[in-house]
C-alpha atoms as a PDB file:
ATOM      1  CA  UNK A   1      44.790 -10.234  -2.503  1.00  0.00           C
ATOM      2  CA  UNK A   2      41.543  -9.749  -0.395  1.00  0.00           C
ATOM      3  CA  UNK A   3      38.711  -7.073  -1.678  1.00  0.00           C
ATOM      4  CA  UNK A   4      38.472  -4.952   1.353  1.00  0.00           C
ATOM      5  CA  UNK A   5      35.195  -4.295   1.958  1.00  0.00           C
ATOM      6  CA  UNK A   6      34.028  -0.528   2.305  1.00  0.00           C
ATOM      7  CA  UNK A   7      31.748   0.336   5.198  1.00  0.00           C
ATOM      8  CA  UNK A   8      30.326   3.750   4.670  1.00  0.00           C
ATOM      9  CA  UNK A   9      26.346   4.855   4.873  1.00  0.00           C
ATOM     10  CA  UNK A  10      24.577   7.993   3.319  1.00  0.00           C
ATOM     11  CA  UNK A  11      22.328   9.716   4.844  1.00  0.00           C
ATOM     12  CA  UNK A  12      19.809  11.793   3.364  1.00  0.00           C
ATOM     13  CA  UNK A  13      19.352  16.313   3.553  1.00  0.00           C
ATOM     14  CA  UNK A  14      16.386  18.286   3.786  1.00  0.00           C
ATOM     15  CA  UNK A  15      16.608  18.510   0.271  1.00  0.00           C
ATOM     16  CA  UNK A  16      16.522  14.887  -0.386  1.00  0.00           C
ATOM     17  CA  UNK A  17      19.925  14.650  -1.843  1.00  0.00           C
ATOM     18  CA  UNK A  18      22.003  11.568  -0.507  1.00  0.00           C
ATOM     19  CA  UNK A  19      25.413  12.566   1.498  1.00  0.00           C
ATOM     20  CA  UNK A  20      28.112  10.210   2.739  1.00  0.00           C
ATOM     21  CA  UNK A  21      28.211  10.194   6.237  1.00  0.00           C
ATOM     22  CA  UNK A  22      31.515  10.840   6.069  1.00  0.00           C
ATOM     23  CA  UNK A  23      30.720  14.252   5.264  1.00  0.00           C
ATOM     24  CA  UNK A  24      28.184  15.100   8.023  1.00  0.00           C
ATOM     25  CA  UNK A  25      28.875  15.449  11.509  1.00  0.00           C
ATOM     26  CA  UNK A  26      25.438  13.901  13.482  1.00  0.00           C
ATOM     27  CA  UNK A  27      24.216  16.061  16.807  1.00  0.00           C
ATOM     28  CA  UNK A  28      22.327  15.702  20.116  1.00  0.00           C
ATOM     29  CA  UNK A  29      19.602  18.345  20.396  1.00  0.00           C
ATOM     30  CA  UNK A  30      21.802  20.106  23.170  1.00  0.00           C
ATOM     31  CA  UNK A  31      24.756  20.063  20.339  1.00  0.00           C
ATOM     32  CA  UNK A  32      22.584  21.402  17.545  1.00  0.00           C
ATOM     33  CA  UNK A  33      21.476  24.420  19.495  1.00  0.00           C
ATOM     34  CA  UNK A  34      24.521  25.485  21.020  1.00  0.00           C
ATOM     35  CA  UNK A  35      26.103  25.187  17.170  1.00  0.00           C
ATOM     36  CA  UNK A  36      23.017  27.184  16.035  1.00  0.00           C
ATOM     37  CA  UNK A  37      24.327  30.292  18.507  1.00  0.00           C
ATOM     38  CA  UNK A  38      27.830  29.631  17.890  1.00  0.00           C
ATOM     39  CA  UNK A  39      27.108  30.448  13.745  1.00  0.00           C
ATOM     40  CA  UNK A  40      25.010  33.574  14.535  1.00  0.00           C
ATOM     41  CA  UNK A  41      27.484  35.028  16.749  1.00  0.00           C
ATOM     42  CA  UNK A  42      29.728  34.539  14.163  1.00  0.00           C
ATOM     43  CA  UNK A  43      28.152  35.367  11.314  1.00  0.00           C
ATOM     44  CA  UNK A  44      28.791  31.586   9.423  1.00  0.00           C
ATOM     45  CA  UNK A  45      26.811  29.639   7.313  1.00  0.00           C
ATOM     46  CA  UNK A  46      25.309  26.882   9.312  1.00  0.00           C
ATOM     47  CA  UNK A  47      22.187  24.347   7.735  1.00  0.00           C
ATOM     48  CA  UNK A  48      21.161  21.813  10.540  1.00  0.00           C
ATOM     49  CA  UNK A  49      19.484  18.803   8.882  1.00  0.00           C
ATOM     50  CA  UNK A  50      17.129  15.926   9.943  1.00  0.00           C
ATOM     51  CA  UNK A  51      17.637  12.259   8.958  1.00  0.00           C
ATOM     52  CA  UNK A  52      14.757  10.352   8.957  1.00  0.00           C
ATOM     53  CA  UNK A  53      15.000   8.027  11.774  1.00  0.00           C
ATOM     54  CA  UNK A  54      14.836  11.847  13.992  1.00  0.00           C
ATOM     55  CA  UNK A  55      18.791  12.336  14.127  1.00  0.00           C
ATOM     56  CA  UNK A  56      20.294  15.530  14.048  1.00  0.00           C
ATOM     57  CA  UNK A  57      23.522  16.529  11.536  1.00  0.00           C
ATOM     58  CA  UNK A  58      25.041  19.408   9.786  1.00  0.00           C
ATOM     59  CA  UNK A  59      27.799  19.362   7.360  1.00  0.00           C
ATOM     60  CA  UNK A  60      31.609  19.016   8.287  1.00  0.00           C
ATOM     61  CA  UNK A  61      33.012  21.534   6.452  1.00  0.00           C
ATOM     62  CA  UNK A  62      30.416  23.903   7.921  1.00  0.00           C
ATOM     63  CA  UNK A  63      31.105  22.627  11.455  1.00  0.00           C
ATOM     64  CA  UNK A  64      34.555  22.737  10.865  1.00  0.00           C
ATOM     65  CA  UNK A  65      34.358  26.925  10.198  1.00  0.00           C
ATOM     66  CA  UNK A  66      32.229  27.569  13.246  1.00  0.00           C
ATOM     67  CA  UNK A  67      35.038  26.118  15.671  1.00  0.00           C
END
């Protein structure tokens, strides 16, 4: 039987806590801001976060309540 091999990353929050990236949703700046409005209008918890290479992310399970 062959080990499959898992391919998965973490990335790392504001906070400096490690999340899997299968967890995060990444964003272009365009994304990001138009999220950022879409939370306010609806009065949902939204926490945009900054890798360290510069990308933009925010959680899935927050994306996921804002649409």
């Amino acid at each position: 039987m062959e080990k499959e091999e898992r391919k998965w990353h973490l990335v790392r929050n504001d906070n400096g806590e490690w999340i899997s990236d299968e967890n995060v949703v990444f964003l272009t700046k365009q994304e990001a801001r138009h999220l950022q409005i879409m939370a306010k209008l609806s009065r949902k918890p939204l926490s945009i976060q900054h890798s360290a290479d510069g990308e933009l992310w925010c959680y899935k399970h927050e994306y996921s309540l804002i649409y």
